[in-house]
N, C-alpha and C. Protein backbone atom coordinates (compact mmCIF):
# COMPACT_ATOMS: atom_id res chain seq x y z
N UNK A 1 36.25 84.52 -231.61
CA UNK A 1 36.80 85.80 -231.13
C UNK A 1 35.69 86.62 -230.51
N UNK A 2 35.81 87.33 -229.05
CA UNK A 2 34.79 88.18 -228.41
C UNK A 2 34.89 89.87 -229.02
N UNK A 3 34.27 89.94 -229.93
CA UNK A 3 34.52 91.15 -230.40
C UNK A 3 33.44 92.31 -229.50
N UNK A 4 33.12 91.95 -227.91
CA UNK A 4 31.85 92.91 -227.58
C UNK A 4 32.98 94.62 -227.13
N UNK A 5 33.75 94.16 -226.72
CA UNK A 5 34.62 95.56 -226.09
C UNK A 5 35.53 95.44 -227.03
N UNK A 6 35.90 96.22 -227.77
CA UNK A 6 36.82 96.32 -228.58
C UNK A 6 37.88 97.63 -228.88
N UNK A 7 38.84 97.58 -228.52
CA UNK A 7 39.52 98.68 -228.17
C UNK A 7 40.84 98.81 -229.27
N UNK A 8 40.72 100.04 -230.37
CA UNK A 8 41.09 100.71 -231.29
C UNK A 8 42.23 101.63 -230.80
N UNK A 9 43.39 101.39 -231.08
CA UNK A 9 44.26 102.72 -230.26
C UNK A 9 44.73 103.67 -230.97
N UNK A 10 44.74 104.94 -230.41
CA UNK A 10 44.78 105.83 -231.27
C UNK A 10 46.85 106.41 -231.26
N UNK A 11 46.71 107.32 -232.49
CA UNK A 11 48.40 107.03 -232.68
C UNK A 11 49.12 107.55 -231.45
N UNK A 12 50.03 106.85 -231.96
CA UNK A 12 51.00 107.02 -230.24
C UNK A 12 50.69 106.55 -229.13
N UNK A 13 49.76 105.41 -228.86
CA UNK A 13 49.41 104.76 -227.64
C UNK A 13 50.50 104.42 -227.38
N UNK A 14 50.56 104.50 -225.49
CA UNK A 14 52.01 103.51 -224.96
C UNK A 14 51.17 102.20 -224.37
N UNK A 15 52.30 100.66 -224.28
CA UNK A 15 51.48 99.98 -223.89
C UNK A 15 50.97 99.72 -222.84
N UNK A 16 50.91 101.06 -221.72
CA UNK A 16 50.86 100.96 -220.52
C UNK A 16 48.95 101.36 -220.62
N UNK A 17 48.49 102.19 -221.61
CA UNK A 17 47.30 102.39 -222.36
C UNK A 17 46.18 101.31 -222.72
N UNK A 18 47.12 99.98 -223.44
CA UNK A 18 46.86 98.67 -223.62
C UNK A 18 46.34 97.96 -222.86
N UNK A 19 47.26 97.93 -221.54
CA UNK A 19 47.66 97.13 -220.87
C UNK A 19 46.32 97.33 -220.06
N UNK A 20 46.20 98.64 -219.72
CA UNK A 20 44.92 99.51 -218.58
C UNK A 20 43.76 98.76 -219.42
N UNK A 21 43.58 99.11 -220.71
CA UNK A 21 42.54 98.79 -221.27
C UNK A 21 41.88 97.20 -221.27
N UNK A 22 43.04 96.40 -220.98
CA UNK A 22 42.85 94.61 -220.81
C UNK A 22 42.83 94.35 -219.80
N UNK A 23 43.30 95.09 -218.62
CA UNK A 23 42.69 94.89 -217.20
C UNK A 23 41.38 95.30 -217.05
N UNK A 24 41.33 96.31 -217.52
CA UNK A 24 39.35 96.34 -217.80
C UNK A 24 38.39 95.46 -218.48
N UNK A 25 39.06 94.53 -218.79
CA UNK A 25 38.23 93.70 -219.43
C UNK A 25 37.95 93.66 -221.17
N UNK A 26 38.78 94.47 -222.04
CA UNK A 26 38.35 94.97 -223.32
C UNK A 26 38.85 93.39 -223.55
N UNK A 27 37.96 92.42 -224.86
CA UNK A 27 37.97 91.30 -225.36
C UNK A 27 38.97 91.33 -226.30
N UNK A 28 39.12 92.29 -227.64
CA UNK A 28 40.13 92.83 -228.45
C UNK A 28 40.96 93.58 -228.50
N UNK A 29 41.70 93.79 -228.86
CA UNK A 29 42.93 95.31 -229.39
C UNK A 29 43.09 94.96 -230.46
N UNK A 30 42.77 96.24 -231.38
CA UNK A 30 43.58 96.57 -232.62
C UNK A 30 44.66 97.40 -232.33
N UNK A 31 45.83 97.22 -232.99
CA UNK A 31 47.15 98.33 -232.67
C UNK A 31 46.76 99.20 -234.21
N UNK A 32 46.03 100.65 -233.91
CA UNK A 32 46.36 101.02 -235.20
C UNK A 32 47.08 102.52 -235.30
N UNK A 33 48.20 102.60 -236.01
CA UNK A 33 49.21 104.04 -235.56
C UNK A 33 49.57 104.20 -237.13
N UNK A 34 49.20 105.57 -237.30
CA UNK A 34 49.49 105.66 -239.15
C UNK A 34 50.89 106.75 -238.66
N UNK A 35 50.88 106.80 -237.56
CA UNK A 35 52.90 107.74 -237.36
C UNK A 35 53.70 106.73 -237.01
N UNK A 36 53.85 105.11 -236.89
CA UNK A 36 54.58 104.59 -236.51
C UNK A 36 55.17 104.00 -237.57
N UNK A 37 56.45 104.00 -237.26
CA UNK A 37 56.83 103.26 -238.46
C UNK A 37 56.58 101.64 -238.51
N UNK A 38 57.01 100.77 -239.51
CA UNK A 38 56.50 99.48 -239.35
C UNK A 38 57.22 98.30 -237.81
N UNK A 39 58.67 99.23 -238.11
CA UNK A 39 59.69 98.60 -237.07
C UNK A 39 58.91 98.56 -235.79
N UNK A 40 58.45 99.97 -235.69
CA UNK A 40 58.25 100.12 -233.97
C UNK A 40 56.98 99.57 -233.63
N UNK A 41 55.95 99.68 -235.19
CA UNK A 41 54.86 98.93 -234.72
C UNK A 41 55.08 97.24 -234.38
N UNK A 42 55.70 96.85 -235.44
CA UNK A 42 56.22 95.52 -234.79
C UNK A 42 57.06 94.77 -233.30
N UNK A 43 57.59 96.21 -232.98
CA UNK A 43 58.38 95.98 -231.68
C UNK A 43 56.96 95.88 -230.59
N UNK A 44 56.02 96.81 -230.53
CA UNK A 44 54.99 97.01 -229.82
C UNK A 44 54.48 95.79 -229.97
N UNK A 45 53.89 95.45 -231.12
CA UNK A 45 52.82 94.25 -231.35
C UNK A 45 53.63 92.45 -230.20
N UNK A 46 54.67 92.73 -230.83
CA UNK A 46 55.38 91.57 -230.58
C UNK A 46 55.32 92.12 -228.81
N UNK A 47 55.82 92.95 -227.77
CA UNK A 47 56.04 92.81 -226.98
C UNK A 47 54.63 92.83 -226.15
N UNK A 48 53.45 93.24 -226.76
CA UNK A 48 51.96 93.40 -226.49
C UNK A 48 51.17 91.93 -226.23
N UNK A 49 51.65 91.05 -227.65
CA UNK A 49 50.86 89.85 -227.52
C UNK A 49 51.44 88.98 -226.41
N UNK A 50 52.37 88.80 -225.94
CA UNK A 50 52.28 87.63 -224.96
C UNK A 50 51.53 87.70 -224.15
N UNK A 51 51.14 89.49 -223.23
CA UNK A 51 50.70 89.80 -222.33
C UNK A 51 48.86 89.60 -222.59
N UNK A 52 48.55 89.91 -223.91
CA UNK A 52 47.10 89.69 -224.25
C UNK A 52 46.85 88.09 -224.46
N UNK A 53 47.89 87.55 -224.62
CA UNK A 53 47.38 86.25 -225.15
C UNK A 53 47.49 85.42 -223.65
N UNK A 54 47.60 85.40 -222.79
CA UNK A 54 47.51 85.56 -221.79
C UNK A 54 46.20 85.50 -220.61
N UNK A 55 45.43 86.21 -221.76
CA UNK A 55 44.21 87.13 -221.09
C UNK A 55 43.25 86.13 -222.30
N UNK A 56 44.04 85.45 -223.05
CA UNK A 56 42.69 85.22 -224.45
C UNK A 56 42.13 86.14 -225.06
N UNK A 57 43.01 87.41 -225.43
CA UNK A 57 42.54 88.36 -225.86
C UNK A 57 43.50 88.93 -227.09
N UNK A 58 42.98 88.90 -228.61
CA UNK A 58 43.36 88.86 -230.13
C UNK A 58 44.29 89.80 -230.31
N UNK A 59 45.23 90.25 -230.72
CA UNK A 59 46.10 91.99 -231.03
C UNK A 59 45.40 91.70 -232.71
N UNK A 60 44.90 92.56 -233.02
CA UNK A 60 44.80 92.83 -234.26
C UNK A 60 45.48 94.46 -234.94
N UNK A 61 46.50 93.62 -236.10
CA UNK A 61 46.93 95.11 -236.69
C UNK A 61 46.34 95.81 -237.60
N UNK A 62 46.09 96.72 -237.54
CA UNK A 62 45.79 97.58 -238.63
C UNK A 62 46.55 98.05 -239.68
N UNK A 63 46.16 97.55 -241.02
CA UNK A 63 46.40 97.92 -242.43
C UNK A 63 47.75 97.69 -242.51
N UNK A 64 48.94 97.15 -241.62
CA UNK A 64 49.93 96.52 -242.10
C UNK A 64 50.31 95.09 -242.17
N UNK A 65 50.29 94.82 -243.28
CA UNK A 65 50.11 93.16 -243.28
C UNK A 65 51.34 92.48 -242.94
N UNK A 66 52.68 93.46 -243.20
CA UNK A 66 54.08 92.38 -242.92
C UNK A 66 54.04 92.92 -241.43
N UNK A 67 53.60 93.67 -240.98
CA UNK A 67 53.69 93.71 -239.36
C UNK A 67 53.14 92.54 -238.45
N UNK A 68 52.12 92.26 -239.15
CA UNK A 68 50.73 91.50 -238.70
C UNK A 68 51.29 89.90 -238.74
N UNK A 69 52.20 89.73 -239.72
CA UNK A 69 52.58 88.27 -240.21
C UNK A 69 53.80 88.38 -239.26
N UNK A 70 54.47 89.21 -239.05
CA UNK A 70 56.03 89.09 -239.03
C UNK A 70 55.89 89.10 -237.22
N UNK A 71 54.90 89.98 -236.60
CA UNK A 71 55.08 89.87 -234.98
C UNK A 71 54.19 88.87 -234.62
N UNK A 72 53.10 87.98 -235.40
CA UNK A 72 52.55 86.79 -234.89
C UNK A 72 51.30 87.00 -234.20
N UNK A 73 50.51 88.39 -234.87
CA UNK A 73 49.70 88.68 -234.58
C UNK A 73 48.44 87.67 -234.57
N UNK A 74 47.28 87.84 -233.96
CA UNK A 74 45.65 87.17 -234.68
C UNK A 74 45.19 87.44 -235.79
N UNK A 75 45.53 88.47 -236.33
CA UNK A 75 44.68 89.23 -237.32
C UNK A 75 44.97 90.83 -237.73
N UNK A 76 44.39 90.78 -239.47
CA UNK A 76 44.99 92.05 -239.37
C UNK A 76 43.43 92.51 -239.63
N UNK A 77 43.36 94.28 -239.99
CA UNK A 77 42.08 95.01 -240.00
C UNK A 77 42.59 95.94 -241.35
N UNK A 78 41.36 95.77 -242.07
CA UNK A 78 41.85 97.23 -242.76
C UNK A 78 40.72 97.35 -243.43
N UNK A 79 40.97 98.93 -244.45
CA UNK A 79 39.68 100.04 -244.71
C UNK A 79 39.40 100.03 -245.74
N UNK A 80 38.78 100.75 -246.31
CA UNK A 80 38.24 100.80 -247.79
C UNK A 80 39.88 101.03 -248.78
N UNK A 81 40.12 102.03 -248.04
CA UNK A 81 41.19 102.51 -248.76
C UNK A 81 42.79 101.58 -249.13
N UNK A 82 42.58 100.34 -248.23
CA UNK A 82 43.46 99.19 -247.87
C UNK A 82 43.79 98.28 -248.99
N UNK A 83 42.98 98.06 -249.91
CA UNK A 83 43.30 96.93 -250.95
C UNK A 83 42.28 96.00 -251.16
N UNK A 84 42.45 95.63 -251.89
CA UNK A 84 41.23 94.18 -252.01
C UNK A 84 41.41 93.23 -250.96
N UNK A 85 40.29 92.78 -250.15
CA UNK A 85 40.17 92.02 -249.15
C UNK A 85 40.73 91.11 -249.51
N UNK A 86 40.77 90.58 -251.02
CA UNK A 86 40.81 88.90 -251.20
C UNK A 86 42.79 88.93 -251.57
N UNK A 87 43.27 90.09 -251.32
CA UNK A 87 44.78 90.33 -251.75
C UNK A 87 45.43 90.15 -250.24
N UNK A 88 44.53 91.14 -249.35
CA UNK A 88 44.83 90.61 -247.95
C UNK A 88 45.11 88.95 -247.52
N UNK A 89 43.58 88.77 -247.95
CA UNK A 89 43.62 87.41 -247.18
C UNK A 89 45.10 86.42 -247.85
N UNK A 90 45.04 86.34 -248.75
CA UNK A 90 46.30 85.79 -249.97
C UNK A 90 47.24 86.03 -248.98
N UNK A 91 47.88 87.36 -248.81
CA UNK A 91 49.13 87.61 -248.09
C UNK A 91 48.75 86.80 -246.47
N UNK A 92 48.06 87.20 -245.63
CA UNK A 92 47.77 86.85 -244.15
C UNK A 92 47.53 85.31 -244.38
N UNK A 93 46.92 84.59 -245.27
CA UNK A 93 46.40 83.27 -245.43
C UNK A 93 45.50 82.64 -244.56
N UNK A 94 44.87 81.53 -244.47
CA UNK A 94 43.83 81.31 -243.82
C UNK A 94 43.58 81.31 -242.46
N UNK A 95 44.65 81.19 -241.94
CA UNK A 95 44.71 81.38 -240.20
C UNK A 95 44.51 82.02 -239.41
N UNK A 96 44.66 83.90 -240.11
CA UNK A 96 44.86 85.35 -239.65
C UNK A 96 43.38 85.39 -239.79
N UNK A 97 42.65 85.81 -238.44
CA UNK A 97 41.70 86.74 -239.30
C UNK A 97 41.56 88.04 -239.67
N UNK A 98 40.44 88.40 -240.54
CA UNK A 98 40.55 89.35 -241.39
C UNK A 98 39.49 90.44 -240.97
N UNK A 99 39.76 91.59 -240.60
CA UNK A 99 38.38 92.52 -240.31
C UNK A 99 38.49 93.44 -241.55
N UNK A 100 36.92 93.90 -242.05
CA UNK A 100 37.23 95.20 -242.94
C UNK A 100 36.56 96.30 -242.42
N UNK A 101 36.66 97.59 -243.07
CA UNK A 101 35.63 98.33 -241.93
C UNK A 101 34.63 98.81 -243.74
N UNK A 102 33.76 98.95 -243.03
CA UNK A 102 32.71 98.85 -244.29
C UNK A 102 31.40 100.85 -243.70
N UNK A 103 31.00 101.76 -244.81
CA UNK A 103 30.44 102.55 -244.25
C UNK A 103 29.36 102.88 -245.16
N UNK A 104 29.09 102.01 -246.03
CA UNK A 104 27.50 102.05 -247.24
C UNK A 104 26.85 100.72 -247.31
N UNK A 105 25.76 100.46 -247.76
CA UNK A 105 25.57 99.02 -248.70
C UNK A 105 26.21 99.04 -249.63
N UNK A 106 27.04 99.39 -250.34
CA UNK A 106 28.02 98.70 -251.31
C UNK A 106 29.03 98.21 -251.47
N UNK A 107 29.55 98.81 -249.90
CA UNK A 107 30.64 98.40 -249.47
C UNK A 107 30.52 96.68 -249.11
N UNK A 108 29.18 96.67 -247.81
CA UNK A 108 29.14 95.04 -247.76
C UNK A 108 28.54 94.52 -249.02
N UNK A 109 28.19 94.71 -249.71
CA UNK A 109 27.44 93.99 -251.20
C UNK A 109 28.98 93.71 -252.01
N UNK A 110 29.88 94.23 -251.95
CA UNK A 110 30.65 93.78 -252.68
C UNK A 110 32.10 92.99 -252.14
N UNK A 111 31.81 93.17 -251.10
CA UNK A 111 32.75 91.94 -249.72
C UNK A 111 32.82 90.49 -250.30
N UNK A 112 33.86 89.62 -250.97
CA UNK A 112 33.67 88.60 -251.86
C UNK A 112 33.41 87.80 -250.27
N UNK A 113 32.67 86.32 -250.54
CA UNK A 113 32.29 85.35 -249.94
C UNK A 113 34.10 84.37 -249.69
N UNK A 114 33.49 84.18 -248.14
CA UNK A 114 33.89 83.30 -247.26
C UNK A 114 35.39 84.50 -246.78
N UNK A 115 35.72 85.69 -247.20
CA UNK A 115 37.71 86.42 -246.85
C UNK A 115 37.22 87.09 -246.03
N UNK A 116 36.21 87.27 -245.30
CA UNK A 116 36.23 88.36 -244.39
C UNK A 116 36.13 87.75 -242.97
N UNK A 117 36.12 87.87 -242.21
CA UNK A 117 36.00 86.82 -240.34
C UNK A 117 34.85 88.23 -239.75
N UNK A 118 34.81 89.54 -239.89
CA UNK A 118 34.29 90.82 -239.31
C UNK A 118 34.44 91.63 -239.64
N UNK A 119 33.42 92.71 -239.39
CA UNK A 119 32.92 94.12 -240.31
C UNK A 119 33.16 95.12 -238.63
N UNK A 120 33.89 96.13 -238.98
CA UNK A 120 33.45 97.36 -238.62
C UNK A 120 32.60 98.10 -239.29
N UNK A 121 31.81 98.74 -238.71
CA UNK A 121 30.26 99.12 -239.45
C UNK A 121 30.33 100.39 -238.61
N UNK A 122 30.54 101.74 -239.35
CA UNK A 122 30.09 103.00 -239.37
C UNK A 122 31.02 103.96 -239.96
N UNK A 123 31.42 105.18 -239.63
CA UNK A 123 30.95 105.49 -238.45
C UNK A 123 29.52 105.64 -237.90
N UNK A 124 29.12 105.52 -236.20
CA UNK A 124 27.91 105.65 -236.14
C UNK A 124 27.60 107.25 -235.89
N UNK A 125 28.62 108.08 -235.60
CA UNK A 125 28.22 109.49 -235.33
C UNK A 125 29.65 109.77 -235.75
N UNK A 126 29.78 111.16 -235.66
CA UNK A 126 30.96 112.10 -236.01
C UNK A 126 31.70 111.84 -234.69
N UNK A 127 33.34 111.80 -235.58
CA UNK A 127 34.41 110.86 -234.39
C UNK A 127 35.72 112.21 -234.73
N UNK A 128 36.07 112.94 -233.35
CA UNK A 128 37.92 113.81 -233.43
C UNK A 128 38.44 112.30 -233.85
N UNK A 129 38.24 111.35 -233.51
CA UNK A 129 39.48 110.66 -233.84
C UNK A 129 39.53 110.18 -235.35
N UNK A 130 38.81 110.33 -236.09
CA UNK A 130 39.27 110.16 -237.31
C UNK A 130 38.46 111.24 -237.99
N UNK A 131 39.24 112.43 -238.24
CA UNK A 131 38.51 113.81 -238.83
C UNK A 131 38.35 113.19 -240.55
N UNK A 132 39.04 112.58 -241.37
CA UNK A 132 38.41 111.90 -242.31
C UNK A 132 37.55 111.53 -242.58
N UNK A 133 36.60 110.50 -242.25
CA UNK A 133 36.04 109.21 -241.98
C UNK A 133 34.83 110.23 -242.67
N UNK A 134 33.86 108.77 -242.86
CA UNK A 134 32.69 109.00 -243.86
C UNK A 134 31.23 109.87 -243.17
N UNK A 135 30.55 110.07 -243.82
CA UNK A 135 29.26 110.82 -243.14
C UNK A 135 29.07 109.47 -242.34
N UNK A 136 28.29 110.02 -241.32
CA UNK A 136 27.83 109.33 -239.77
C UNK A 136 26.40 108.84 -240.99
N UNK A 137 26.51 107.20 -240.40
CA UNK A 137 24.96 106.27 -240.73
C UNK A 137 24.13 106.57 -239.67
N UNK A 138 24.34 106.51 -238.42
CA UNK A 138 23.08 106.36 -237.52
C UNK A 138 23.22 105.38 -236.66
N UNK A 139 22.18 105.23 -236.50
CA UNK A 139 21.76 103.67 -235.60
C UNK A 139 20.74 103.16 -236.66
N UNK A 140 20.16 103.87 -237.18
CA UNK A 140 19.32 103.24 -238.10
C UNK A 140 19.95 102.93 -239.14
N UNK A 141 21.39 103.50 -239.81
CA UNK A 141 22.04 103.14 -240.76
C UNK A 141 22.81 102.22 -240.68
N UNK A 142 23.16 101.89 -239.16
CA UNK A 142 24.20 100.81 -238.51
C UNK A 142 23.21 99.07 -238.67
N UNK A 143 22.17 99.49 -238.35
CA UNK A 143 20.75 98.45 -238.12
C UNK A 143 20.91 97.90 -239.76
N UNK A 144 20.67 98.77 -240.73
CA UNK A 144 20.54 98.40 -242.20
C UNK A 144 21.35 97.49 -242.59
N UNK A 145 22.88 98.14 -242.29
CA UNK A 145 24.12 97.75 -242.60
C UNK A 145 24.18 95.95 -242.21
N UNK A 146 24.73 95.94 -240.76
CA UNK A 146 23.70 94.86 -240.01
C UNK A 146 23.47 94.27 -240.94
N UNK A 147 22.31 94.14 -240.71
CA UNK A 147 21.32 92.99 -241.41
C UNK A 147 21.66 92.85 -242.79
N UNK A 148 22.41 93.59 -243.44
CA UNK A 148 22.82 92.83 -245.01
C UNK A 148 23.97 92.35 -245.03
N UNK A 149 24.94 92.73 -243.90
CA UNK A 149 26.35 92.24 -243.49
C UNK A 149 25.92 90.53 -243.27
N UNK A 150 25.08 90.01 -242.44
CA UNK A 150 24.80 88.77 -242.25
C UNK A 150 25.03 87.76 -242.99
N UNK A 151 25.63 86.85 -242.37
CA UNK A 151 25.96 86.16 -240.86
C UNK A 151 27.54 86.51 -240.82
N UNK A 152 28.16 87.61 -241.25
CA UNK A 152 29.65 88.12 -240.95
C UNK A 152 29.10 89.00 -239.39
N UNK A 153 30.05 88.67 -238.51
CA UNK A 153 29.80 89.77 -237.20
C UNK A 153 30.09 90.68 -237.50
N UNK A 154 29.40 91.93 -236.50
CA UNK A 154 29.48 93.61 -236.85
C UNK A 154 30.13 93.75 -235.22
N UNK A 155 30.92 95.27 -236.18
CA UNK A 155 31.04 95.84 -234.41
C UNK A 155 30.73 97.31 -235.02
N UNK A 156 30.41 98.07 -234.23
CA UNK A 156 29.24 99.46 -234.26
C UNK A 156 30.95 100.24 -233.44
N UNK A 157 31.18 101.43 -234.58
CA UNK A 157 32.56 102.05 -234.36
C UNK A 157 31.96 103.57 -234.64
N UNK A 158 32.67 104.73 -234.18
CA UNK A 158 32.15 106.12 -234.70
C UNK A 158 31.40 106.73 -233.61
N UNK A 159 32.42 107.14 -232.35
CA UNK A 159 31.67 107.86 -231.20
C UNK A 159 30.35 107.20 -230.40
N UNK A 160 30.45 105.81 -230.26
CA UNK A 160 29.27 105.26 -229.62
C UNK A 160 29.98 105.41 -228.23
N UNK A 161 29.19 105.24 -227.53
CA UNK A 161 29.11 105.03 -225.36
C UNK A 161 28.08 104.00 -225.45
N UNK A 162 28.54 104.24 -224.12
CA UNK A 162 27.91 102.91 -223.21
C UNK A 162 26.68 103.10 -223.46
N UNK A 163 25.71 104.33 -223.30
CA UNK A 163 24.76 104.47 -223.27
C UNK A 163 24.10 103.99 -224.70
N UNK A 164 24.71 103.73 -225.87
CA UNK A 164 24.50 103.22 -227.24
C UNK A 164 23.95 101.75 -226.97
N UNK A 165 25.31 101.22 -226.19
CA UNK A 165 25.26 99.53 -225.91
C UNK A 165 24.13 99.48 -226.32
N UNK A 166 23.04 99.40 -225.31
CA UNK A 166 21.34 98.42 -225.71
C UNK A 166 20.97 98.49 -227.19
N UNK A 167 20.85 99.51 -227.87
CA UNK A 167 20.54 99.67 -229.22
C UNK A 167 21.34 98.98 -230.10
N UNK A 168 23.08 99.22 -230.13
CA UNK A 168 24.01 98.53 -230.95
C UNK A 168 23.36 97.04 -230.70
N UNK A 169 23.30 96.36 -229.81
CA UNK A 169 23.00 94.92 -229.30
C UNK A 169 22.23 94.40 -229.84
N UNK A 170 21.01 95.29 -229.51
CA UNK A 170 19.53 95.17 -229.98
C UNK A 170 19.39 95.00 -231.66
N UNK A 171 20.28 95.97 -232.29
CA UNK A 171 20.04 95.72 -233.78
C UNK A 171 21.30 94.65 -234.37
N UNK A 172 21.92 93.71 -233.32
CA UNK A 172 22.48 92.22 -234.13
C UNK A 172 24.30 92.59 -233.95
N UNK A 173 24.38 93.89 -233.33
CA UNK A 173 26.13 93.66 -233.44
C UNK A 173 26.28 92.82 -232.29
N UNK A 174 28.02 92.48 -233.00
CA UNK A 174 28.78 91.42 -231.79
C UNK A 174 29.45 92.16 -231.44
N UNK A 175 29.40 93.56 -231.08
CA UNK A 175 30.29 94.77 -230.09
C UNK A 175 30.41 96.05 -230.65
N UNK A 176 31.39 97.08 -230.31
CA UNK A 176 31.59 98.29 -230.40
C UNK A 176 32.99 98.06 -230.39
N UNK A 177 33.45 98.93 -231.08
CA UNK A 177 34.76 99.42 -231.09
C UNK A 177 35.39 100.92 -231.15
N UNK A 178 36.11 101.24 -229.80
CA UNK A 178 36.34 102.41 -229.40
C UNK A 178 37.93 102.84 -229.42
N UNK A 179 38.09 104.44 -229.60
CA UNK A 179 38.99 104.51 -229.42
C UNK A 179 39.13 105.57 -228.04
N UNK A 180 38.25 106.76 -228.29
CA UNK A 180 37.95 107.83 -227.29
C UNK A 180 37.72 107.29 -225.96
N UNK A 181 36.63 106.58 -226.05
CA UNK A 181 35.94 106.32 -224.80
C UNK A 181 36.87 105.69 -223.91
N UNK A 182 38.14 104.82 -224.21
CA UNK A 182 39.37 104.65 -223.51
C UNK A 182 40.01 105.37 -223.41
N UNK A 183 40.93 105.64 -224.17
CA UNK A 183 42.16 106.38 -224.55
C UNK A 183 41.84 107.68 -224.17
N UNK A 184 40.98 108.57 -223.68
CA UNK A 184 40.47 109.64 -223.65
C UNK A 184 40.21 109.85 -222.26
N UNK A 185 39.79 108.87 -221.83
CA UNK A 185 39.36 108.50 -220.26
C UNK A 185 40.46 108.83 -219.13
N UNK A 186 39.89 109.84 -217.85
CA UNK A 186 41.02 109.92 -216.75
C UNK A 186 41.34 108.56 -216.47
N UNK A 187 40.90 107.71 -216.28
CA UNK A 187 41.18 106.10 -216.09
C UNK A 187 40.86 105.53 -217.06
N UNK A 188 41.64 104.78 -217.76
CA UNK A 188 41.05 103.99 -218.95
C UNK A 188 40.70 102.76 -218.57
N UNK A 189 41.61 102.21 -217.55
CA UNK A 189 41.01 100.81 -217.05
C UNK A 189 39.35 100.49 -216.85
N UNK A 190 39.17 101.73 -215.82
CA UNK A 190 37.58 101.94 -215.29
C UNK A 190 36.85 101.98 -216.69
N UNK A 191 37.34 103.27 -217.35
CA UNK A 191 36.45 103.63 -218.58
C UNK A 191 36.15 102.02 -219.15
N UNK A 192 36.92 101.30 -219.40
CA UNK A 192 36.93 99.85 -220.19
C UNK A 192 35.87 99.00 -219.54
N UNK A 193 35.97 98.94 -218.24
CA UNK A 193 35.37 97.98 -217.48
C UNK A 193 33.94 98.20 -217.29
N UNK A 194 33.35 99.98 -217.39
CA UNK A 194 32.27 100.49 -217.29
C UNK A 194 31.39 99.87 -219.01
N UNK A 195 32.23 99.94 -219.90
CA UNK A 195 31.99 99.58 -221.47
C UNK A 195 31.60 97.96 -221.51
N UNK A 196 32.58 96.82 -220.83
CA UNK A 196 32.45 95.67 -220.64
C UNK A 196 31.01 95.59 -219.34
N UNK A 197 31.02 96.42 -218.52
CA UNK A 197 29.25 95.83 -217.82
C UNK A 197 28.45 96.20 -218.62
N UNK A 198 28.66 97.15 -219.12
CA UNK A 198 27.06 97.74 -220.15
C UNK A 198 26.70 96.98 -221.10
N UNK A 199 27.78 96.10 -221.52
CA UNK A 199 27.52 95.27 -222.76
C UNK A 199 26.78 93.70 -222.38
N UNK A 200 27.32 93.50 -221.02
CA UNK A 200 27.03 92.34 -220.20
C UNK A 200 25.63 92.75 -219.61
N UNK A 201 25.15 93.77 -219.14
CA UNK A 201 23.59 93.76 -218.97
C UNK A 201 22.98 94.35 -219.73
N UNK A 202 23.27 94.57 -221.09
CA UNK A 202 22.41 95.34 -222.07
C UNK A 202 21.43 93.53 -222.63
């Protein structure tokens, strides 16, 4: 799986949002909507993947697992707050992969061996899109993380840009994952495609 552009949608994306974002080149989509109900997320997912799979490019759901099984997704994603990884994997079974998003060393120190496929790792700075979310690590906290996450891939999430790319790269992630820097964008296509060169000449 190319996890370097990775594109997170924020609630209420239409898939015309999606769609912009995979003509730009984004490698992933997560569908993640905590206002949708499961129905409609499933109607989306299901009418989303033919068009990504298509492209060779994963729909991953977020934190609903009968959505994730039931529309024939790649994979599901979920958070601290989600359940035990190894309850996930049980339900999704070996085929789905599995992302968690992880924001201390204890979080990856206690990730059981071989259920995880990828780590979201941060936030790396303070994100509007998730006014929740944990104190900002850094780049130097992202770097730490990293290197004890190993050999699980990282993607560097939490208000990064393009201008991050070289550093995220530099300290061992296999991408970024955005939600702003698209979804936010007068063009999201462009915005995507500007994210996919930076990552390609970083």
């Amino acid at each position: 799986m190319n996890l370097s552009v990775y594109f997170v949608t924020p609630d209420g994306a239409d898939d015309a949002l999606v769609l912009a974002a995979l003509k730009g080149g984004a490698t992933a989509i997560q569908l993640r909507d905590k206002t949708a109900t499961d129905a409609e997320m499933m109607a989306q997912a299901r009418r989303l993947i033919p068009r990504l799979a298509e492209a060779g490019v994963a729909l991953i759901v977020n934190d609903r697992i009968e959505v994730a099984r039931a529309a024939g997704a790649a994979g599901l994603h979920i958070g601290q707050g989600d359940g035990d990884p190894r309850v996930a994997r049980a339900a999704i079974g070996p085929d789905l992969l599995l992302g968690l998003s992880v924001e201390q060393a204890a979080h990856v120190a206690a990730i059981p061996h071989g259920i995880v496929d990828y780590l979201g790792v941060g936030p790396v700075r303070a994100t509007a899109t998730k006014p929740d979310h944990a104190a900002p690590i850094g780049l130097d906290g992202l770097a730490r993380l990293v290197t004890a996450a190993a050999p699980v891939p990282c993607v560097a999430i939490g208000g990064v840009t393009a201008a991050d790319i070289p550093d995220i790269k530099r300290n061992g992630c296999a991408g970024i994952a955005v939600v702003s820097a698209i979804s936010a964008a007068a063009d999201p296509q462009a915005a995507t495609r500007s994210l996919v060169d930076a990552w390609r000449i970083a």
